[in-house]
C-alpha atoms as a PDB file:
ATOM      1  CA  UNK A   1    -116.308   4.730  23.388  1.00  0.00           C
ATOM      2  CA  UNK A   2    -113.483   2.253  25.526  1.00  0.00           C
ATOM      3  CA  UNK A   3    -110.276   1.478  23.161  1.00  0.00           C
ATOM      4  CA  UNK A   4    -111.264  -2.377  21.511  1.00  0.00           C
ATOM      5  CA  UNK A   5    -107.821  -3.770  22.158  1.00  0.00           C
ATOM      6  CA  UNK A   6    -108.266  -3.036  25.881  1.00  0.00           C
ATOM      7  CA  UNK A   7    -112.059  -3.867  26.029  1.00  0.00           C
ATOM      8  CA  UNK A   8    -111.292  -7.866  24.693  1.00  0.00           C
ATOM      9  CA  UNK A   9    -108.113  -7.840  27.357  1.00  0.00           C
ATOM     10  CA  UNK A  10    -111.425  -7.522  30.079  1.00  0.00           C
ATOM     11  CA  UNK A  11    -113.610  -9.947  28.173  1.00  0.00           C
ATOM     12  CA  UNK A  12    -110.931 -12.821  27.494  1.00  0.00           C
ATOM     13  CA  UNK A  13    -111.601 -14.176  31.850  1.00  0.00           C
ATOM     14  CA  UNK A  14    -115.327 -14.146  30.490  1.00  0.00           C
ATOM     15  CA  UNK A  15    -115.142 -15.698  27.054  1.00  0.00           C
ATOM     16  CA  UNK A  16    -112.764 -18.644  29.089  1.00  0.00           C
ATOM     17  CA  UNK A  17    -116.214 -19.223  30.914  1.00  0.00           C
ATOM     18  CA  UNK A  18    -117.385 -20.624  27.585  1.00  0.00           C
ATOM     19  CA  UNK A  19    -117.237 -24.384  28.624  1.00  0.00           C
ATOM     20  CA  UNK A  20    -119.703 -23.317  32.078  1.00  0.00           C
ATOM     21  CA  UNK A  21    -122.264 -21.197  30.675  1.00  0.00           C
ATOM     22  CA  UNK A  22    -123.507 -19.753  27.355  1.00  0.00           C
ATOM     23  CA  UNK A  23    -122.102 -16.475  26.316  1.00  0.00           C
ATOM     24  CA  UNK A  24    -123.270 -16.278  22.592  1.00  0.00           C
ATOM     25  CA  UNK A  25    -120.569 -14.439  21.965  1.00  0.00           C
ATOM     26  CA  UNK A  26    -117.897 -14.346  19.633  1.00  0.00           C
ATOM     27  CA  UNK A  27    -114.001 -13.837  20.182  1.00  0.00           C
ATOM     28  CA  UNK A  28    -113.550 -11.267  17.165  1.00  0.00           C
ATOM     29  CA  UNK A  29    -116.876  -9.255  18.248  1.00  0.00           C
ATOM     30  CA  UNK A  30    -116.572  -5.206  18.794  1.00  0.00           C
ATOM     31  CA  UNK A  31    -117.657  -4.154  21.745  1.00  0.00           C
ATOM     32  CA  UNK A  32    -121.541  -4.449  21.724  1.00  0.00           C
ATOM     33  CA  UNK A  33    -122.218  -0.366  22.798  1.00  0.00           C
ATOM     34  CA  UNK A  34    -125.803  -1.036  22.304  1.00  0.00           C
ATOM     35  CA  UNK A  35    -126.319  -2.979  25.361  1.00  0.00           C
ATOM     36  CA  UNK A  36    -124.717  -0.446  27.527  1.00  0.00           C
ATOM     37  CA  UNK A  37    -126.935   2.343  27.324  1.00  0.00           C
ATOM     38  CA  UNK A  38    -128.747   3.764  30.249  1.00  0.00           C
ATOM     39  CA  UNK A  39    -131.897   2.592  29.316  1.00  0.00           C
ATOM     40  CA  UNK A  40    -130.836  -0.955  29.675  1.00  0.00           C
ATOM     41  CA  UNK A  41    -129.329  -0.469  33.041  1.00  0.00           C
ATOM     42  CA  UNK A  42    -132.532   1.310  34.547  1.00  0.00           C
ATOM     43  CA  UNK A  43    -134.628  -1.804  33.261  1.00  0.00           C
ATOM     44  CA  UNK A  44    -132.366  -4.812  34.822  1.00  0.00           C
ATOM     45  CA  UNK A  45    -132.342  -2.107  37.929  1.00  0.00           C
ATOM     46  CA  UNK A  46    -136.293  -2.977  37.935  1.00  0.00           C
ATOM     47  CA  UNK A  47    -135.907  -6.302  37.504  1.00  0.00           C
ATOM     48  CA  UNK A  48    -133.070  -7.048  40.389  1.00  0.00           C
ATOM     49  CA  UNK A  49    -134.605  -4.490  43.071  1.00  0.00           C
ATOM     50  CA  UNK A  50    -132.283  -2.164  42.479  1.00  0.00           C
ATOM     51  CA  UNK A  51    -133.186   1.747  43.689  1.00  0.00           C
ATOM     52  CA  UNK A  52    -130.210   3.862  42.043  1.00  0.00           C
ATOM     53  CA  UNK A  53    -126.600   2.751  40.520  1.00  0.00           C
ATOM     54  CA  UNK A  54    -123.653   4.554  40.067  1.00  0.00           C
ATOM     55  CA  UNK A  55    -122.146   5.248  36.505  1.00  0.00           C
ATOM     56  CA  UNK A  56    -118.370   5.069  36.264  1.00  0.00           C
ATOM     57  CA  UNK A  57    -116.847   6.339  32.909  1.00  0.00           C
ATOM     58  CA  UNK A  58    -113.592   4.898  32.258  1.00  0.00           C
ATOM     59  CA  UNK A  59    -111.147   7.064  30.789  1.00  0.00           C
ATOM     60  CA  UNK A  60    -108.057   4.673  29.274  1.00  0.00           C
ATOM     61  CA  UNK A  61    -107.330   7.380  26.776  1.00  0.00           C
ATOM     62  CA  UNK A  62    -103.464   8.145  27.518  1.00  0.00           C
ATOM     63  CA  UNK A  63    -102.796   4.875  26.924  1.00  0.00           C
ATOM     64  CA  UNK A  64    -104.929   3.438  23.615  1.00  0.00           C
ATOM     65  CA  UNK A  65    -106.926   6.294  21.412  1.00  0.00           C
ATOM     66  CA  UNK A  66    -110.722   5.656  21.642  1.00  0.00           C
ATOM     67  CA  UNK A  67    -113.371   5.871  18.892  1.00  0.00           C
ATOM     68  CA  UNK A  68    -114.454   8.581  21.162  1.00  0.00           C
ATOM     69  CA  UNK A  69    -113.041  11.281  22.810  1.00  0.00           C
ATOM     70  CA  UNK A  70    -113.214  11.405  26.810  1.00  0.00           C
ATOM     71  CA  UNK A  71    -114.898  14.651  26.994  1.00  0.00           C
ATOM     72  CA  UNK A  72    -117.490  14.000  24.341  1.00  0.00           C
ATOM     73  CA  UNK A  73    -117.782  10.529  26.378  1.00  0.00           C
ATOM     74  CA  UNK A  74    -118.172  11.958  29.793  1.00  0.00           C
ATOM     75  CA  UNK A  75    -120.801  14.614  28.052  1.00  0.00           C
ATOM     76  CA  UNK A  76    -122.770  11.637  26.721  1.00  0.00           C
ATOM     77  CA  UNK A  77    -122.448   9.424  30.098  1.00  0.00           C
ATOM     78  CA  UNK A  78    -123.696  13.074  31.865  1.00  0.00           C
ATOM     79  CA  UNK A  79    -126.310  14.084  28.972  1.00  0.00           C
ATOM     80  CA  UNK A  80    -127.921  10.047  28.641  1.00  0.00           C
ATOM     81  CA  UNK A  81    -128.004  10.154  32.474  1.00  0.00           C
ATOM     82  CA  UNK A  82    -130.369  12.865  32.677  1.00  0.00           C
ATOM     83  CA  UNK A  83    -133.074  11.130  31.560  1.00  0.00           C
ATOM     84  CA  UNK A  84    -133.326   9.142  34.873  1.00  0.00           C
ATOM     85  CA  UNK A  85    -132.551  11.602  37.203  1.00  0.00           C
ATOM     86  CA  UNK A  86    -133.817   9.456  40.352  1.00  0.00           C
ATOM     87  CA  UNK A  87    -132.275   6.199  38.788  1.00  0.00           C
ATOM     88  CA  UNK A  88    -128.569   7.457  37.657  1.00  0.00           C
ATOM     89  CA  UNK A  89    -126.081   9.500  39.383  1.00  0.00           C
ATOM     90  CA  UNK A  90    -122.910   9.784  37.108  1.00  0.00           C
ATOM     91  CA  UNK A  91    -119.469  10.525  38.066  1.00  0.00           C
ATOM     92  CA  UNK A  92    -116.889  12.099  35.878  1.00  0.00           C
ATOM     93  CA  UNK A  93    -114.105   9.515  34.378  1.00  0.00           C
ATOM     94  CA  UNK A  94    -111.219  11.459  33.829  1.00  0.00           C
ATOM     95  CA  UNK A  95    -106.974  10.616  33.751  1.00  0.00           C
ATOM     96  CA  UNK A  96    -105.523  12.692  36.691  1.00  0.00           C
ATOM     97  CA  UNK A  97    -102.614  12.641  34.193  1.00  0.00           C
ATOM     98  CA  UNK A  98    -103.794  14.633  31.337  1.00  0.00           C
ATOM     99  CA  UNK A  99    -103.094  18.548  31.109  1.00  0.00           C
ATOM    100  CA  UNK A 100    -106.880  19.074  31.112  1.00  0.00           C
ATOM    101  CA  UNK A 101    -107.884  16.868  34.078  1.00  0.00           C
ATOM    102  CA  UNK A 102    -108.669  19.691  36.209  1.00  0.00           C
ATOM    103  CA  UNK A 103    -110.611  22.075  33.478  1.00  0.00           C
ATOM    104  CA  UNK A 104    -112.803  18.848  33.038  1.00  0.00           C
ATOM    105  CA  UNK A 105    -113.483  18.164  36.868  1.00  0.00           C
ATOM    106  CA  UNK A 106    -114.494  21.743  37.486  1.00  0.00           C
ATOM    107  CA  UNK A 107    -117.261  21.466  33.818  1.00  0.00           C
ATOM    108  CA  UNK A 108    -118.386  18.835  34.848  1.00  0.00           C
ATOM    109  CA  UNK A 109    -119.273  20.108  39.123  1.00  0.00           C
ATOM    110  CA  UNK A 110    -120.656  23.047  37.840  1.00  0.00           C
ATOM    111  CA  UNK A 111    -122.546  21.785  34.953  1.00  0.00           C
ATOM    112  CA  UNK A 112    -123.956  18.727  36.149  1.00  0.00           C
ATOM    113  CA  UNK A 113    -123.027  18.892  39.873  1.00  0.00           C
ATOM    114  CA  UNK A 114    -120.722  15.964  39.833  1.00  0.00           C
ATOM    115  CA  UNK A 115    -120.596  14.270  42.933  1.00  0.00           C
ATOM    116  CA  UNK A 116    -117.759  12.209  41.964  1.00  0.00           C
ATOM    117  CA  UNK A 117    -114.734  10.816  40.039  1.00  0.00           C
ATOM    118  CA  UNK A 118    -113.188   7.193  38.596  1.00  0.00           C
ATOM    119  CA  UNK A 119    -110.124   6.869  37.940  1.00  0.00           C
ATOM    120  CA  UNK A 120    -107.949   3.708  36.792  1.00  0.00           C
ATOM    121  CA  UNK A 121    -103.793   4.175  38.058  1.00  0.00           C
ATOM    122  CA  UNK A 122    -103.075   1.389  35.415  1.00  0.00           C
ATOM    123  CA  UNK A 123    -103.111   3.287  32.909  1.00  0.00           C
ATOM    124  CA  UNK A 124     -99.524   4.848  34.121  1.00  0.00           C
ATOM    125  CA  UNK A 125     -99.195   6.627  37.030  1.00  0.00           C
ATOM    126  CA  UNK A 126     -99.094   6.685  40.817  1.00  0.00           C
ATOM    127  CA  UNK A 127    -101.384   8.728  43.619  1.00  0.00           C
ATOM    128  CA  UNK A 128     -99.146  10.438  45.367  1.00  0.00           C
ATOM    129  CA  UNK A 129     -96.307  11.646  42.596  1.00  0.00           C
ATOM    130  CA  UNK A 130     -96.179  15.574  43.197  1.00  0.00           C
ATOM    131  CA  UNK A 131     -97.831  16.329  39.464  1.00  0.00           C
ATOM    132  CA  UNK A 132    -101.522  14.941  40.427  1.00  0.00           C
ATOM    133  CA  UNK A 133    -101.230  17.315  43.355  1.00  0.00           C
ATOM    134  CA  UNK A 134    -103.346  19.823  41.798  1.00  0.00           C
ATOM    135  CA  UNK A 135    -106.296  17.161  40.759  1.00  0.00           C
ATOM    136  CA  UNK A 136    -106.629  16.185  44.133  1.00  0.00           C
ATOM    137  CA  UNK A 137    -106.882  19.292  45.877  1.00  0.00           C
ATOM    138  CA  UNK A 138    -109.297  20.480  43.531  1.00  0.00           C
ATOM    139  CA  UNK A 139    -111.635  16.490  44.175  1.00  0.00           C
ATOM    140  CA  UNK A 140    -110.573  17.709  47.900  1.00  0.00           C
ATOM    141  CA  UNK A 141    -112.327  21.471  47.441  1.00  0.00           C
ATOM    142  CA  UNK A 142    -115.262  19.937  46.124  1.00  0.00           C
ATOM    143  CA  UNK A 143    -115.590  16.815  48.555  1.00  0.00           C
ATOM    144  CA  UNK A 144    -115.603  14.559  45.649  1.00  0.00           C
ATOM    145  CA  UNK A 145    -115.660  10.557  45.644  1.00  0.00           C
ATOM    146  CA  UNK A 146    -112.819   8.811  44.192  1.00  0.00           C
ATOM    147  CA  UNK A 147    -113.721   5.685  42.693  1.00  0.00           C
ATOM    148  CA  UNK A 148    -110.560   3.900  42.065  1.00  0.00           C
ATOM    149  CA  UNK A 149    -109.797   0.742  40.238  1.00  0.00           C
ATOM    150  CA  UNK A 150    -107.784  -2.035  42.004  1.00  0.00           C
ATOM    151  CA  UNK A 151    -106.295  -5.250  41.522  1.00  0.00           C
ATOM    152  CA  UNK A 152    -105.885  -6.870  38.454  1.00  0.00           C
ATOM    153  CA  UNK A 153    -105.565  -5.439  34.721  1.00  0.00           C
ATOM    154  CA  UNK A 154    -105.177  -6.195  31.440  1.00  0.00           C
ATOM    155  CA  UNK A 155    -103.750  -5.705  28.196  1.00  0.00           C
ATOM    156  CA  UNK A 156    -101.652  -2.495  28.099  1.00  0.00           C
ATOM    157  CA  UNK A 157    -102.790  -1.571  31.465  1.00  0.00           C
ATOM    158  CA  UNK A 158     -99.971  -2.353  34.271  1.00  0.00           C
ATOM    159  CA  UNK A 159    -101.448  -3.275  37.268  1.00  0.00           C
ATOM    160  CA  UNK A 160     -98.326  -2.111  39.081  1.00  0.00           C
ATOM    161  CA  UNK A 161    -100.085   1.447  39.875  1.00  0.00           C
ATOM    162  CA  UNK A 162    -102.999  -0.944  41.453  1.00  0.00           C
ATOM    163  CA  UNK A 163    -102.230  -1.224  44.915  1.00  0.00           C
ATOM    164  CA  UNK A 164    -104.527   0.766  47.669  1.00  0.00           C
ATOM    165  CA  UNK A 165    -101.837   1.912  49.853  1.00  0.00           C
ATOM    166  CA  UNK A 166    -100.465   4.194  47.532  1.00  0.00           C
ATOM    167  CA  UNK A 167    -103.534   6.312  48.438  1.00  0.00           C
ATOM    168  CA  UNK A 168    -102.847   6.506  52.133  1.00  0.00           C
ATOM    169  CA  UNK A 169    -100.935   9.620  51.837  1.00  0.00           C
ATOM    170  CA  UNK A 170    -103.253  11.339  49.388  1.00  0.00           C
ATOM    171  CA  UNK A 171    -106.009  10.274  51.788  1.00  0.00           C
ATOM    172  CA  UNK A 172    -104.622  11.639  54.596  1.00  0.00           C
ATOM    173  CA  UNK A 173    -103.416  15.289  53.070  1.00  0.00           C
ATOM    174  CA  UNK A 174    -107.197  15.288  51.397  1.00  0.00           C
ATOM    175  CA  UNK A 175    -109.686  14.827  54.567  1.00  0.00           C
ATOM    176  CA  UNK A 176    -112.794  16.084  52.645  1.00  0.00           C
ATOM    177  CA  UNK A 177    -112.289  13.264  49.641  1.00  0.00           C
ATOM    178  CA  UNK A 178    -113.615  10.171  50.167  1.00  0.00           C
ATOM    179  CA  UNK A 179    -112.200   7.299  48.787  1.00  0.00           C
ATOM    180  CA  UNK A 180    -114.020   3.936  47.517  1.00  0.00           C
ATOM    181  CA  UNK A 181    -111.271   1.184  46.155  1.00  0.00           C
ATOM    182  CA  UNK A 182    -113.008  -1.090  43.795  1.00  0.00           C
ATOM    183  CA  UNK A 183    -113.298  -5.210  43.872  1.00  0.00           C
ATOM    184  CA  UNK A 184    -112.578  -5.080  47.599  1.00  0.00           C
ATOM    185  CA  UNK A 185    -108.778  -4.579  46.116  1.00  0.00           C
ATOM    186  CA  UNK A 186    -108.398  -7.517  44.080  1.00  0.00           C
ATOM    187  CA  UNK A 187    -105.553  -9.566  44.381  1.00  0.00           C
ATOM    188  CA  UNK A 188    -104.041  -6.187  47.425  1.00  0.00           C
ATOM    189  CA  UNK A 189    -107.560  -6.825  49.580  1.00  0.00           C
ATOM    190  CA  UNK A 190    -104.577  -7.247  52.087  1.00  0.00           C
ATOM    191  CA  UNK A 191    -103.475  -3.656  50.964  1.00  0.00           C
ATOM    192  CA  UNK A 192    -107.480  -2.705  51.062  1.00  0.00           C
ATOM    193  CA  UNK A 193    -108.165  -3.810  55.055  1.00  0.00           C
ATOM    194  CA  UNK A 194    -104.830  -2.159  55.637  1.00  0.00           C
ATOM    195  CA  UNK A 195    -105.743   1.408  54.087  1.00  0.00           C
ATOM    196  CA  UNK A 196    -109.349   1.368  55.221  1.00  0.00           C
ATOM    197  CA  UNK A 197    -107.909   0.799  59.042  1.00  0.00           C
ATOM    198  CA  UNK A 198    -105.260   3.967  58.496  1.00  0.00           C
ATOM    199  CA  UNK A 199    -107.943   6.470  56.414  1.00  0.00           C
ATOM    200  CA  UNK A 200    -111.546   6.741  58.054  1.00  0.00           C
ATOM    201  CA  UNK A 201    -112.217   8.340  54.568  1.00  0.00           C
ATOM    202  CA  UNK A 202    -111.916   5.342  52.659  1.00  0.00           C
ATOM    203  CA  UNK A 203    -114.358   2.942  51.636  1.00  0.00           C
ATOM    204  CA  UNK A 204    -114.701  -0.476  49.524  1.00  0.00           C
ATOM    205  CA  UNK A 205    -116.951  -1.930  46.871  1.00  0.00           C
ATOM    206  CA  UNK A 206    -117.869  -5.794  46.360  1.00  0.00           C
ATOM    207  CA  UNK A 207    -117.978  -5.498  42.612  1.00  0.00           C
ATOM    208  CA  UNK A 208    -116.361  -8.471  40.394  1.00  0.00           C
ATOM    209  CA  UNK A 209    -116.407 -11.102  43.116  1.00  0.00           C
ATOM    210  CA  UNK A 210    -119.540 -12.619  41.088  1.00  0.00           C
ATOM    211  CA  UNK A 211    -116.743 -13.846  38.635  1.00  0.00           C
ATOM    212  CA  UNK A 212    -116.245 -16.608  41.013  1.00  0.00           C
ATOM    213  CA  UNK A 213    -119.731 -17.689  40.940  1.00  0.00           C
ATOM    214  CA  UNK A 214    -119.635 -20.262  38.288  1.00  0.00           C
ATOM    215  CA  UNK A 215    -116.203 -22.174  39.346  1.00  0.00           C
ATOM    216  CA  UNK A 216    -116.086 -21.359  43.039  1.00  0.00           C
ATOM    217  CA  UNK A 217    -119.279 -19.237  44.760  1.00  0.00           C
ATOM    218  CA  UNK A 218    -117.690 -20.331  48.287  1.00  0.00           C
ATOM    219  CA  UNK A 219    -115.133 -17.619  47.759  1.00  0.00           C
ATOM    220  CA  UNK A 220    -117.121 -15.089  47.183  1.00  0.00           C
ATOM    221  CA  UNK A 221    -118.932 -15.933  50.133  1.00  0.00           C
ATOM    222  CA  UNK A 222    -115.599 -15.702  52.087  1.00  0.00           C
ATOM    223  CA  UNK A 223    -114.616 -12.318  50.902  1.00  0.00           C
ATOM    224  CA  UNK A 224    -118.330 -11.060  51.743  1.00  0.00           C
ATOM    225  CA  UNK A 225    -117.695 -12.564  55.122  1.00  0.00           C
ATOM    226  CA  UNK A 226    -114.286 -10.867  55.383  1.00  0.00           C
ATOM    227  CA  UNK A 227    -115.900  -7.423  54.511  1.00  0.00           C
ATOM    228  CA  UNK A 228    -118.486  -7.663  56.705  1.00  0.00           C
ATOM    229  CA  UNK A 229    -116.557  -8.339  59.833  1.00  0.00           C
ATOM    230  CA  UNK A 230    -113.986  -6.349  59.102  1.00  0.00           C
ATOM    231  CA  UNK A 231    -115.373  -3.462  57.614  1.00  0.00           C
ATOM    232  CA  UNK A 232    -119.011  -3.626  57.833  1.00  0.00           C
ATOM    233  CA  UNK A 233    -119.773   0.300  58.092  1.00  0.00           C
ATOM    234  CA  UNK A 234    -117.140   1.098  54.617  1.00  0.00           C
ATOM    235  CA  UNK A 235    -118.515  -1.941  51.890  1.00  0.00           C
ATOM    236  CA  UNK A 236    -120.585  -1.091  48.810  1.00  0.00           C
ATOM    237  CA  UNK A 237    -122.473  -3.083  47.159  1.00  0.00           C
ATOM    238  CA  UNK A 238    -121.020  -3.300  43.064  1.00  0.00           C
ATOM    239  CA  UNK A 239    -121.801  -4.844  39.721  1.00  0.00           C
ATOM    240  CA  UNK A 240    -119.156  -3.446  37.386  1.00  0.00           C
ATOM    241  CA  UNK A 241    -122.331  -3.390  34.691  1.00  0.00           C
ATOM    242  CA  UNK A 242    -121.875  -3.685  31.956  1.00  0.00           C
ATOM    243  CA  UNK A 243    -118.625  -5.939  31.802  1.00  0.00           C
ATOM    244  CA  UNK A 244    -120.039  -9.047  33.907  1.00  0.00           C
ATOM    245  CA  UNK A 245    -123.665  -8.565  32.713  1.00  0.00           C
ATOM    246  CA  UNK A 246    -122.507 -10.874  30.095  1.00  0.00           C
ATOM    247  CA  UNK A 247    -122.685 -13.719  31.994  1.00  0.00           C
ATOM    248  CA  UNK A 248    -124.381 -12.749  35.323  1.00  0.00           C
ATOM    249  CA  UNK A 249    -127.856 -10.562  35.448  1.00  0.00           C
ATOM    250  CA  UNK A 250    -127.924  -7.966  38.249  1.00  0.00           C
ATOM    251  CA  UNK A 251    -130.912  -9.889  39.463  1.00  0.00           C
ATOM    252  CA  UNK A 252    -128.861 -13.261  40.185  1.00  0.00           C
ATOM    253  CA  UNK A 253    -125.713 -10.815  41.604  1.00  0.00           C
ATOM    254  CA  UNK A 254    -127.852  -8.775  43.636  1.00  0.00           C
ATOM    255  CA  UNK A 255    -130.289 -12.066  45.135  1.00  0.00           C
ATOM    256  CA  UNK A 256    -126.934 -13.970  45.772  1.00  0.00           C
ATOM    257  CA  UNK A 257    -125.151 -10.970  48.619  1.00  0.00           C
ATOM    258  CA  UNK A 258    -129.320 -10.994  49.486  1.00  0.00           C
ATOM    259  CA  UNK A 259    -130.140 -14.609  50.240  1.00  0.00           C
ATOM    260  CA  UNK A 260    -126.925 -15.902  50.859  1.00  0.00           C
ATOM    261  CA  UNK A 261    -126.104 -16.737  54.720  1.00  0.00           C
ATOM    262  CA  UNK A 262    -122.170 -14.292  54.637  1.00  0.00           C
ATOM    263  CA  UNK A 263    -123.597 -12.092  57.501  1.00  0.00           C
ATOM    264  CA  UNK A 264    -126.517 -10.698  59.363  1.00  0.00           C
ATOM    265  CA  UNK A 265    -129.724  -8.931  57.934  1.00  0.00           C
ATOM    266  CA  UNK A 266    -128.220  -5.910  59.595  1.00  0.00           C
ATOM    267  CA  UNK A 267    -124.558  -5.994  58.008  1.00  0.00           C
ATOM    268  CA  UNK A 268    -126.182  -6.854  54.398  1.00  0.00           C
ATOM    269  CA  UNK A 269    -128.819  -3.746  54.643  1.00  0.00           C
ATOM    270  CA  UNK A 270    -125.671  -2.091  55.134  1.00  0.00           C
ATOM    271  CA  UNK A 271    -124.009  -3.385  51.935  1.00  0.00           C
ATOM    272  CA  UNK A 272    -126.741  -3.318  49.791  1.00  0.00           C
ATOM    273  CA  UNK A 273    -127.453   0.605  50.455  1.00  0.00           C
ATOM    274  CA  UNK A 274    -127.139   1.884  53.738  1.00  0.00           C
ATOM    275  CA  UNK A 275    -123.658   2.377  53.514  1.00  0.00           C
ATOM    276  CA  UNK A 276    -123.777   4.356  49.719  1.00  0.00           C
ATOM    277  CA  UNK A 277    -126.614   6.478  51.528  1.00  0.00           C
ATOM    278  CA  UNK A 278    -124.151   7.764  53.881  1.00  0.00           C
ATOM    279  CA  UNK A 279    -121.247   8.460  52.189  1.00  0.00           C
ATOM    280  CA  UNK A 280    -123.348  10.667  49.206  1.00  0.00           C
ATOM    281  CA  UNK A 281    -125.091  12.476  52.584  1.00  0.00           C
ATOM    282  CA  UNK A 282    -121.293  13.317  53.934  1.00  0.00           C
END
């Protein structure tokens, strides 16, 4: 459903864990779709304690063709979802860039009642250039969530459109869109405290900081203690399932930002779902 060129980009940091822990996998493999269905999600979900999870579509079509198209993906991500309506909410994954962004934003509110949207800037473009105007007045008619990659990318992806502030004015002409910047910003978590201080409609997610858990768990640690002094009312808890299920269950994720000593009982009840409560009540 993803391009394969872009998909082994994301897995090459993984397969380099090789020497640490077993992947069983191999360098040449396609993407294995099988293990990302929604049926396997809900079942780890059991098994780590976890209530409800989030789907995020990506939608790297402008910049690689996929084996499938991103409406027929988004209809299956909607469609599969359905099946576990208290388990699964879905947002939409759509390009702001392409001509039909905002015909597939309004199908998918008024079929499905979409609460929300992910969207990746790497794949070309910037949040405040005059042509996405019209995407995010419609996400701010509809009091959508933005779920925006950050940080890092990969492959054909240019992580030059990946830095949080770029948002700030978007945020600020858009008060009913809320905003939730992914892997507490990556490498710009500078950029991420920053926004999240300017834009009371911004929020942050912890997902990806379990790929320090095998060389270095300590930082992780220090980013969750970071978040949760600094912004202990705007942090989500995150997996960024399927990708690092490959080498870390949600069970061992979720148990490590439980048992580990980062912050208070309080702060971490906030993380781990007070928080997401709130902001799909606003």
């Amino acid at each position: 459903m993803l391009p394969d060129s872009i998909l082994r980009s994301y897995l090459e940091p993984l397969l380099a864990l090789g020497d640490i822990i077993d992947l069983n996998l191999d360098k040449e493999m396609d993407w294995p779709m099988s293990q990302a269905g929604p049926e396997d999600l809900v079942e780890q979900m059991a098994t780590a304690g976890i209530d409800r999870s989030v789907l995020l579509p990506l939608d790297w079509g402008m910049v690689e063709e996929p084996k499938i198209g991103v409406e027929a993906y988004n209809d299956w991500v909607f469609e599969s979802s359905s099946v576990y309506p208290d388990k699964l909410i879905p947002f939409i994954g759509v390009d702001p860039q392409r001509k039909d962004a905002c015909r597939l934003l309004v199908k998918y509110i008024k079929k499905f009642d979409a609460r929300g949207v992910k969207v990746y800037p790497a794949t070309g473009w910037y949040p405040e250039e005059e042509r996405l105007r019209p995407f995010w007045d419609l996400v701010d008619d509809h009091g959508l969530i933005v779920v925006t990659h950050a940080g890092a990318s990969w492959g054909p992806l240019d992580e030059k459109y990946n830095h949080p502030l770029m948002f700030q004015k978007v945020l600020e002409d858009h008060p009913r869109m809320r905003l939730v910047v992914a892997h507490l910003g990556g490498m710009f978590r500078d950029e991420m405290y920053h926004l999240l201080e300017a834009c009371p409609n911004a929020y942050a997610d912890c997902s990806a900081l379990q790929g320090w858990l095998p060389s270095n768990p300590e930082v992780a640690l220090e980013r969750l203690r970071e978040a949760g002094k600094r912004i202990p009312d705007r942090v989500l808890f995150g997996s960024d399932w399927p990708i690092f299920d490959l080498a870390y269950c949600h069970a061992y994720w979720r148990g490590f930002v439980s048992d580990e000593p980062w912050a208070s009982d309080e702060v971490k009840a906030k993380l781990l779902g007070e928080n997401f409560l709130r902001l799909m009540s606003e």
